[in-house]
Protein backbone atom coordinates (compact mmCIF):
# COMPACT_ATOMS: atom_id res chain seq x y z
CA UNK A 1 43.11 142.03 171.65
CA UNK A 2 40.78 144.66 170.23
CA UNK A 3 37.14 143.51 170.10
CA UNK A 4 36.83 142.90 166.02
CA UNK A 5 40.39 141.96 165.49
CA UNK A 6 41.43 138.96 163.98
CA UNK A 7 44.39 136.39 165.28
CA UNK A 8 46.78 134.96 162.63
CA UNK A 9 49.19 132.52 164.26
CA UNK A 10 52.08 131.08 162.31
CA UNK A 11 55.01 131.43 163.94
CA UNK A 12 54.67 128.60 167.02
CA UNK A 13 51.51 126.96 168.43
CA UNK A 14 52.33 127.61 171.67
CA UNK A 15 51.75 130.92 171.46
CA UNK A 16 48.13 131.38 171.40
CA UNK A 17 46.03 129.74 174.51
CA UNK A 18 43.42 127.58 171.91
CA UNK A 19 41.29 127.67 174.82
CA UNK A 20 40.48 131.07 175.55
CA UNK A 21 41.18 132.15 171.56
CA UNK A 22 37.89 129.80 171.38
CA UNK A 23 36.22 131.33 174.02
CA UNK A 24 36.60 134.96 172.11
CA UNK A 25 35.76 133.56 169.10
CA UNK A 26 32.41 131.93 169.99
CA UNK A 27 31.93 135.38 171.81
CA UNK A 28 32.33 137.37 169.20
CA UNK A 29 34.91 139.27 170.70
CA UNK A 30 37.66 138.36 168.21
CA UNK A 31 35.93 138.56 164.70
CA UNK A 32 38.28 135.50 163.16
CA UNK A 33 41.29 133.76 163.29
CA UNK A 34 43.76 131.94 160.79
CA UNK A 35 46.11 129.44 162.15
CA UNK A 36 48.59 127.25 160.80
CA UNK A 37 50.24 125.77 163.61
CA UNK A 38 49.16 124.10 167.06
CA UNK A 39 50.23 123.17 170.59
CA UNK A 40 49.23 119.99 169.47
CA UNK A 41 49.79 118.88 165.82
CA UNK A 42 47.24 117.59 163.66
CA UNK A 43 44.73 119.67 165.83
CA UNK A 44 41.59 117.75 166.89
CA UNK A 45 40.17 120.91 169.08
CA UNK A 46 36.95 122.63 168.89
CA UNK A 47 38.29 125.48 166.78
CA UNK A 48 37.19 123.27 163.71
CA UNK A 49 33.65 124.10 165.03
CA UNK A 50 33.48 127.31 164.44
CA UNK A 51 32.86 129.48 160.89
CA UNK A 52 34.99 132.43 161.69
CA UNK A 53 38.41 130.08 161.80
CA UNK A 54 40.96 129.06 158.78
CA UNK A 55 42.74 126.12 160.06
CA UNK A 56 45.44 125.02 157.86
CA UNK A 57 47.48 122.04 158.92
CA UNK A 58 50.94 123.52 159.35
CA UNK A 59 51.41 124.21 155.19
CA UNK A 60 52.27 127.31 155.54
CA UNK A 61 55.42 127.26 153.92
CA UNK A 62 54.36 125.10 151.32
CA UNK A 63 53.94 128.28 148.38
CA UNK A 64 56.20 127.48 145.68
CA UNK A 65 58.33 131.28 146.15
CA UNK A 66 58.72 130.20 149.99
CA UNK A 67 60.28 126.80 149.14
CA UNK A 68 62.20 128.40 146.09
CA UNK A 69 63.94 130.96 148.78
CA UNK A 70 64.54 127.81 151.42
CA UNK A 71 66.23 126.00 148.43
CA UNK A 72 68.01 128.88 147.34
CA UNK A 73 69.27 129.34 151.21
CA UNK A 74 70.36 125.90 151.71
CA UNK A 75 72.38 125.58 148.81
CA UNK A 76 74.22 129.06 149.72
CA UNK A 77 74.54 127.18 153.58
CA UNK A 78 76.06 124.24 151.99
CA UNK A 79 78.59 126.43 149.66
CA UNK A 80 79.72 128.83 152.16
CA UNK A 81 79.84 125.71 154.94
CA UNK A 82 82.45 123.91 152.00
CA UNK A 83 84.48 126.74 151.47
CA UNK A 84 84.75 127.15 155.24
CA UNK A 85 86.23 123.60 155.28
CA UNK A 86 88.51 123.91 152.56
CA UNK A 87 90.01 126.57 154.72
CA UNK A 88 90.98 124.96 157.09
C-alpha cells in the first residue's frame, strides 16, 4: 500500500496479514487502520497497542439500516422460497 494510506478490513479476517499490517503501522508506513473482523475472533493481538487502529469486534453490521435491509431480505427469501414450494 501507499505510504499514508489507511487499511479498512471488513469483509474477512483472513485477508489482511495482522502481522506485517502491525509492522507498517508502528512504522508509520500505513497512517491507520479500521478493522472489524480477525483471523482470530475476539482479537487478543498487539494491534490494540497502537493509537492509529479502530478495532471493532466484528459489529459491523450491527447499524439499524443494515439489519433493516437483512430483515427485509430474509423475509423476501422466505416468500419467494414458499411460493417456489407451492409450485411444485
Amino acid at each position: 500500500m501507499r505510504k499514508g494510506a489507511y487499511l479498512v478490513n471488513l469483509s474477512r479476517g483472513e485477508v489482511v496479514d495482522e502481522d506485517a499490517l502491525y509492522e507498517a503501522l508502528k512504522s508509520g508506513h500505513l497512517a491507520g487502520a479500521a478493522l472489524d473482523v480477525f483471523s482470530q475472533e475476539p482479537y487478543a493481538g498487539p494491534l490494540v497497542q497502537l493509537d492509529n487502529v479502530v478495532l471493532t469486534p466484528h459489529i459491523g453490521s450491527y447499524a439499524r439500516e443494515s439489519r433493516l435491509e437483512m430483515e427485509i431480505r430474509a423475509v423476501k427469501n422466505l416468500i419467494e422460497a414458499i411460493g417456489d414450494q407451492s409450485l411444485q
